[in-house]
N, C-alpha and C. Protein backbone atom coordinates (compact mmCIF):
# COMPACT_ATOMS: atom_id res chain seq x y z
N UNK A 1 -29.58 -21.68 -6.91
CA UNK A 1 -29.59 -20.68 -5.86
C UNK A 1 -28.60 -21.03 -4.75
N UNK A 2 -28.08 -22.11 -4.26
CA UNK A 2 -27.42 -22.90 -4.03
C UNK A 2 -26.44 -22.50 -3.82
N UNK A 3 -26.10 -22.72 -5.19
CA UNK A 3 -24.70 -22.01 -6.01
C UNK A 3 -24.25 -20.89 -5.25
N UNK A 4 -25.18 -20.01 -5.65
CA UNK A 4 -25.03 -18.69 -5.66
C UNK A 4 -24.72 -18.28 -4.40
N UNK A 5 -25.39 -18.64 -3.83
CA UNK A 5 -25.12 -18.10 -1.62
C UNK A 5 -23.40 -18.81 -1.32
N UNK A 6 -23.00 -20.06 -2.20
CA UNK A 6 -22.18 -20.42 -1.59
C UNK A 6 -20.93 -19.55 -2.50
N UNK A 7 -20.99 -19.24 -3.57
CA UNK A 7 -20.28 -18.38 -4.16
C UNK A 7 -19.69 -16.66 -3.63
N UNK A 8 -21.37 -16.18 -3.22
CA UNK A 8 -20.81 -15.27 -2.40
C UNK A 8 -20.57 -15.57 -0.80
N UNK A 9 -20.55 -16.54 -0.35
CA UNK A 9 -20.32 -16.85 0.84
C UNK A 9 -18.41 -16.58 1.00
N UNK A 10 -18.23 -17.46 -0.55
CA UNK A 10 -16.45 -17.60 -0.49
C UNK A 10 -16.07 -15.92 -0.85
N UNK A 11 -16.86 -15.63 -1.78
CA UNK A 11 -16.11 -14.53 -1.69
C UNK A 11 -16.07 -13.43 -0.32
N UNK A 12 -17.43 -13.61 0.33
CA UNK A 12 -16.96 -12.39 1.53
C UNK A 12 -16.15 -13.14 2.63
N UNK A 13 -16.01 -14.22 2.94
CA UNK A 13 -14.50 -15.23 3.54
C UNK A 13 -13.61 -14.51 3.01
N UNK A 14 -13.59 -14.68 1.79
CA UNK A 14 -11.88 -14.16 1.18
C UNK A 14 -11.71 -13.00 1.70
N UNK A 15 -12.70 -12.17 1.73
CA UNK A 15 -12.02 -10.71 1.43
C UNK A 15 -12.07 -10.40 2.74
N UNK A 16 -12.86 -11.05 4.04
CA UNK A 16 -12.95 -10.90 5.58
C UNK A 16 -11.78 -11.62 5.81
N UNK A 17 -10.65 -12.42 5.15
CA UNK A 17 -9.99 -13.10 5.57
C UNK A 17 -8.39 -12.42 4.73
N UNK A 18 -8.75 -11.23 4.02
CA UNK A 18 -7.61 -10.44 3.14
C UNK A 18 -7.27 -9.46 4.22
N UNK A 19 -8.86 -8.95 4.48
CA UNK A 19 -8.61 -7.85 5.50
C UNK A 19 -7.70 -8.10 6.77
N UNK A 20 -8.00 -9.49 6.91
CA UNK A 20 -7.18 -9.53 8.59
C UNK A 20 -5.86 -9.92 8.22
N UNK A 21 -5.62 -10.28 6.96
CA UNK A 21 -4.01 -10.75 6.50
C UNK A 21 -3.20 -9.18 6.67
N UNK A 22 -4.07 -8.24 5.99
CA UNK A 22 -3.29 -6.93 5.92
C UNK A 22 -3.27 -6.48 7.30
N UNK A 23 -4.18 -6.47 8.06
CA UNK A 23 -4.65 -5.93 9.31
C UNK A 23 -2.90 -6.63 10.20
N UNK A 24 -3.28 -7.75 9.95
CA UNK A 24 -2.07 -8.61 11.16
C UNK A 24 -0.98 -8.29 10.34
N UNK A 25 -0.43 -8.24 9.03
CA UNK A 25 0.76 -7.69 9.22
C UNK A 25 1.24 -6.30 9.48
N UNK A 26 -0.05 -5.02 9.38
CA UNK A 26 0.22 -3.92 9.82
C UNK A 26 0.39 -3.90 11.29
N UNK A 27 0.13 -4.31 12.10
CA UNK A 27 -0.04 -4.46 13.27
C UNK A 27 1.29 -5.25 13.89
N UNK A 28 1.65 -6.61 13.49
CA UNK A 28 3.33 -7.12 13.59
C UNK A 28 4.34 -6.59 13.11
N UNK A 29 4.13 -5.38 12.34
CA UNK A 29 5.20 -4.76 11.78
C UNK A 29 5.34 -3.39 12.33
N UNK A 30 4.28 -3.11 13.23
CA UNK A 30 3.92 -1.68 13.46
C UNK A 30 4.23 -0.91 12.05
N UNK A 31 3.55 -0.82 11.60
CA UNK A 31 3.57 -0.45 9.93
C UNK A 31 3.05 0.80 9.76
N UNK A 32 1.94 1.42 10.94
CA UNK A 32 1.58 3.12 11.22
C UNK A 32 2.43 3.58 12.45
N UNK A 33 3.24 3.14 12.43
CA UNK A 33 4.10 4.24 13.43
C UNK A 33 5.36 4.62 12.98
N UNK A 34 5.90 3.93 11.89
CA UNK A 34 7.18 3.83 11.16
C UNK A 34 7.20 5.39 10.45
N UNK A 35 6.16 6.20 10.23
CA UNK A 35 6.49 6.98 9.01
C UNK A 35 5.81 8.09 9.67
N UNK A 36 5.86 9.27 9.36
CA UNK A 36 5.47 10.59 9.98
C UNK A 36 4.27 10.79 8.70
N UNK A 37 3.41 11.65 9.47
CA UNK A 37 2.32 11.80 8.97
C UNK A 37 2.40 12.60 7.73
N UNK A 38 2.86 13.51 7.42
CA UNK A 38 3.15 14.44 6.08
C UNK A 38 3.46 13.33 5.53
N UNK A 39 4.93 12.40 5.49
CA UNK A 39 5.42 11.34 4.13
C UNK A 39 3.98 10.37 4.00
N UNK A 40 3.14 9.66 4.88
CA UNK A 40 2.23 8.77 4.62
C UNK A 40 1.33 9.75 3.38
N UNK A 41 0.99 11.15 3.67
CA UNK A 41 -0.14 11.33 3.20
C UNK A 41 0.76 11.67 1.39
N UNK A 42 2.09 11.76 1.42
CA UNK A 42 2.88 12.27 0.01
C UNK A 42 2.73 11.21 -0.38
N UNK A 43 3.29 9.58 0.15
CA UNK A 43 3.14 8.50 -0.36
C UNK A 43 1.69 8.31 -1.00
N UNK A 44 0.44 8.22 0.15
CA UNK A 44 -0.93 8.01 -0.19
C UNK A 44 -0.96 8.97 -1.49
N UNK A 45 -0.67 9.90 -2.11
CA UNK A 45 -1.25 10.96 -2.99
C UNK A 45 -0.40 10.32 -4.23
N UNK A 46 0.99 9.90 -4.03
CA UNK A 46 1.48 9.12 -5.34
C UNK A 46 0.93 8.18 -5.29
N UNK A 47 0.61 7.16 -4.59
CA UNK A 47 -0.42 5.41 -4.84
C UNK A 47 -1.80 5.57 -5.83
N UNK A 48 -2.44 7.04 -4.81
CA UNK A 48 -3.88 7.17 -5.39
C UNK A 48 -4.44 7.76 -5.77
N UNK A 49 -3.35 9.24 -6.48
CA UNK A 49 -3.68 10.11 -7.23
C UNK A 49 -2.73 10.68 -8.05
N UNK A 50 -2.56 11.83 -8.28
CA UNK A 50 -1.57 11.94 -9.52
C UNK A 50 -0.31 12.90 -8.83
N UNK A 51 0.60 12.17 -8.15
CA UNK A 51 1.27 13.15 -7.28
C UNK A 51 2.79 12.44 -7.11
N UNK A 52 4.12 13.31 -7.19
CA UNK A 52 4.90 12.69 -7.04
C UNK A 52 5.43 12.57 -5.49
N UNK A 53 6.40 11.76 -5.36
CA UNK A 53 6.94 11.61 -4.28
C UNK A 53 8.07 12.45 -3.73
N UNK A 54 8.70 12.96 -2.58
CA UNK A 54 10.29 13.77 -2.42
C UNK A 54 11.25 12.59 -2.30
N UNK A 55 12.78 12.80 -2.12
CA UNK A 55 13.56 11.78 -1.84
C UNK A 55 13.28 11.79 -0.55
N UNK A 56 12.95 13.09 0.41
CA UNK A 56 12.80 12.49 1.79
C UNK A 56 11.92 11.63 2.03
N UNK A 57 10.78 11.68 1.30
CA UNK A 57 9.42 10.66 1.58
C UNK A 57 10.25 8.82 1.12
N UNK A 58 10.84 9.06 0.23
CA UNK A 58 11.25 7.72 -0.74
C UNK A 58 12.04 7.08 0.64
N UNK A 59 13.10 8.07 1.48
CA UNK A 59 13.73 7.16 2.18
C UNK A 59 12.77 6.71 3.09
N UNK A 60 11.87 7.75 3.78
CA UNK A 60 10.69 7.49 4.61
C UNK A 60 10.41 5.83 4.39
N UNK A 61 9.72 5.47 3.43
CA UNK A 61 8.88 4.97 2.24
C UNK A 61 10.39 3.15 2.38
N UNK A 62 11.16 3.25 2.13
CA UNK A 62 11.82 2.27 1.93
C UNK A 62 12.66 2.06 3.34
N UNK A 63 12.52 3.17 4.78
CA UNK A 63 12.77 2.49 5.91
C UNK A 63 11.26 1.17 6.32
N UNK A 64 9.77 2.27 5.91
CA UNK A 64 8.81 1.76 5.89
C UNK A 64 8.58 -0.15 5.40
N UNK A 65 9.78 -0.07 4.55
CA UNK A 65 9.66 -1.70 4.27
C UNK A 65 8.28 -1.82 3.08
N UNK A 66 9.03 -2.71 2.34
CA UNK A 66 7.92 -3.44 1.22
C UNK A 66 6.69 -4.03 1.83
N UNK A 67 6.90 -4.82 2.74
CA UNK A 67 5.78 -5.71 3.12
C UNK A 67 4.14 -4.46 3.93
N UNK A 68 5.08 -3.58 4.42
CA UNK A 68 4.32 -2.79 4.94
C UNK A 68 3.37 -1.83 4.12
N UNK A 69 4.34 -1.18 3.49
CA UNK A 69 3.79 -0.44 2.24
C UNK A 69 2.37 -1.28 1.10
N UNK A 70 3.04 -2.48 0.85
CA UNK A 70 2.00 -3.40 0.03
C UNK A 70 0.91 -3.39 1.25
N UNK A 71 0.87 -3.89 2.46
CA UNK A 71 -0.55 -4.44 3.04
C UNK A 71 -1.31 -3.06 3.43
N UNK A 72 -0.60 -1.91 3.49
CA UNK A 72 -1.46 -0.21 3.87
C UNK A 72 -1.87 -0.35 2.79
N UNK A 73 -1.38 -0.22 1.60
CA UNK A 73 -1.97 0.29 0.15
C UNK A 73 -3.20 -1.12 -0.18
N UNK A 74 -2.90 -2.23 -0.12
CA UNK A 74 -4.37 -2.73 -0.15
C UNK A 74 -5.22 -2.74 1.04
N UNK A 75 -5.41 -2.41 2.53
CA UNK A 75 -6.06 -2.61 3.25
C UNK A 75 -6.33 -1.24 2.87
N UNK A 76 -5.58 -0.18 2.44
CA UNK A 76 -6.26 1.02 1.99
C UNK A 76 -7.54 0.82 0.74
N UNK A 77 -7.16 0.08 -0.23
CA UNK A 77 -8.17 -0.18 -1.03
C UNK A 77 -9.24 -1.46 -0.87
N UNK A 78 -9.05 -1.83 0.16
CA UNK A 78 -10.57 -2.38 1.05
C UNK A 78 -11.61 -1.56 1.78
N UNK A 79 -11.07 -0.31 1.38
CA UNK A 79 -12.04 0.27 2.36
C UNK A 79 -13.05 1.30 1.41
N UNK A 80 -14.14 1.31 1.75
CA UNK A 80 -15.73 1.46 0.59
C UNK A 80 -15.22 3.07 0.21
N UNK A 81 -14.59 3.52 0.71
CA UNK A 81 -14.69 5.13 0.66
C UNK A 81 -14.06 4.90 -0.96
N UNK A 82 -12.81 3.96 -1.71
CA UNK A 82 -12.21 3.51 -2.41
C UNK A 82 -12.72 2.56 -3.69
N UNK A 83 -13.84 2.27 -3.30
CA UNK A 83 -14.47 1.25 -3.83
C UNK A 83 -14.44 1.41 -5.76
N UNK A 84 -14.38 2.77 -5.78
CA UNK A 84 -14.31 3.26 -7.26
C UNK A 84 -13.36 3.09 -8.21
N UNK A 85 -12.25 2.66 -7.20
CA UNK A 85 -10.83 2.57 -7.57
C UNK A 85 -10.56 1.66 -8.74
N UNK A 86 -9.48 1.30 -9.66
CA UNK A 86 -9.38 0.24 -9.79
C UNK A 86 -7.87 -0.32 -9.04
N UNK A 87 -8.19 -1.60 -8.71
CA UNK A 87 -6.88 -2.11 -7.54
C UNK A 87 -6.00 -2.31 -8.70
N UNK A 88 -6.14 -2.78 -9.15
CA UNK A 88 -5.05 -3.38 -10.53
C UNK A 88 -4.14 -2.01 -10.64
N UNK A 89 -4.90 -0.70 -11.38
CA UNK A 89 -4.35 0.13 -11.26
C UNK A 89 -3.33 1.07 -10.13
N UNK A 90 -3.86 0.94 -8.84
CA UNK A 90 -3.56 1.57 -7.85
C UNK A 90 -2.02 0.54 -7.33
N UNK A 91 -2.20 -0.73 -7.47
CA UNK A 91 -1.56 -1.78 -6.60
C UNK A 91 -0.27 -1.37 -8.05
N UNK A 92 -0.16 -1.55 -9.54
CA UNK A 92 0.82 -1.04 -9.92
C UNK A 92 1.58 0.19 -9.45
N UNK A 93 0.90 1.24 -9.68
CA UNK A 93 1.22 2.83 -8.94
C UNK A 93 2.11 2.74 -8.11
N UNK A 94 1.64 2.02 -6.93
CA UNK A 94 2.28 1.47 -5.45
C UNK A 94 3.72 0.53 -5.97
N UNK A 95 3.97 0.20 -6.61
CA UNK A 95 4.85 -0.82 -6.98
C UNK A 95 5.72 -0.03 -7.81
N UNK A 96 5.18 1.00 -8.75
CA UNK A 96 6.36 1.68 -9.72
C UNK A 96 6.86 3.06 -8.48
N UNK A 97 6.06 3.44 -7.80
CA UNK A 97 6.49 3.82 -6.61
C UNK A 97 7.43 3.69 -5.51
N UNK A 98 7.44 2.51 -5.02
CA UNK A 98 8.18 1.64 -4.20
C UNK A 98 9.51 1.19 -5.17
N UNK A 99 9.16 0.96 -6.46
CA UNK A 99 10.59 0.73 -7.24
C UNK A 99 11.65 1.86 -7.84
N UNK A 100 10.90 2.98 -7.70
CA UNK A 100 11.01 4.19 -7.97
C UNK A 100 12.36 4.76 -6.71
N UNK A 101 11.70 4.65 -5.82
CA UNK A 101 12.18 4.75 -4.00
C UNK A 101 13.34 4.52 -4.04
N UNK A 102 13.17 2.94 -4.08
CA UNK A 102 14.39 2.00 -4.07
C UNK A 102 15.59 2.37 -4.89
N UNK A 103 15.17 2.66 -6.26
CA UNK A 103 16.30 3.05 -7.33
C UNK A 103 17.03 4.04 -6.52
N UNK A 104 16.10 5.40 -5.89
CA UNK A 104 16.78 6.23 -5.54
C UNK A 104 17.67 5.95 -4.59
N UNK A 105 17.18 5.29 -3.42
CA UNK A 105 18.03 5.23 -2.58
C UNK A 105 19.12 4.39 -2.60
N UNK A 106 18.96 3.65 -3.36
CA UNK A 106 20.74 2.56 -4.37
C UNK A 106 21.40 3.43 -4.89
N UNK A 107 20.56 4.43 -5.37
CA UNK A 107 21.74 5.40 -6.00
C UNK A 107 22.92 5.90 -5.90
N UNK A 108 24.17 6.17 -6.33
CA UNK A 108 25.01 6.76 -5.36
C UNK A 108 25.06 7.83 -5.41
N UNK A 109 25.26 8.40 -4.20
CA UNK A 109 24.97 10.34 -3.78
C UNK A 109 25.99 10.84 -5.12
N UNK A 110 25.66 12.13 -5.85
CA UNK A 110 26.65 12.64 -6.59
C UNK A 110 27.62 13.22 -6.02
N UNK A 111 27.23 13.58 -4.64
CA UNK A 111 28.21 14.23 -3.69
C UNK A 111 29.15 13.12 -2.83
N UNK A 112 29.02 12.20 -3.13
CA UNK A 112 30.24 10.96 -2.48
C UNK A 112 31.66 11.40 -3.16
């Protein structure tokens, strides 16, 4: 029994101690003020549902920065409303997303 309290002890540490990792870098990065509210919610709908992205959102999305994007999308899936989710799944999404972005905006304009 022992065991057990100290097992879930580490785990709600970890995840009280994930939350404030994402929390403090949204917050040192200002990471919700970077992006206008329409691109957050186009981004949120490609991460966590079945929705694509625009190129305007992508540039949105890659001024937004990697680091930022990764700690919204999991401090997004810390939160119970989400709980159904699977992260594995969602945290790829977010990543073929963000690589998706990127391609575009390396791209070179056809109009150069």
């Amino acid at each position: 029994n022992v065991y057990s309290v100290l097992v879930v002890l580490f785990l709600t540490c970890g995840a009280v101690m994930a939350t404030k990792k994402n929390d403090q870098i949204i917050k040192e990065y200002n990471c919700e003020t970077k992006m206008g509210f329409p691109y957050v919610l186009e981004a949120f709908t490609s991460n966590f549902n079945t929705g694509s992205i625009s190129n305007k959102c992508c540039g949105e999305l890659v001024v937004l920065g990697k680091v930022c994007h990764s700690a919204l999308v999991k401090r997004t899936l810390e939160n119970p409303l989400f709980k159904d989710l699977n992260p594995a799944t969602i945290i790829a999404k977010s990543i073929q997303t963000w690589n998706n972005c990127l391609a575009f905006i390396d791209s070179p304009s056809p109009y150069a």
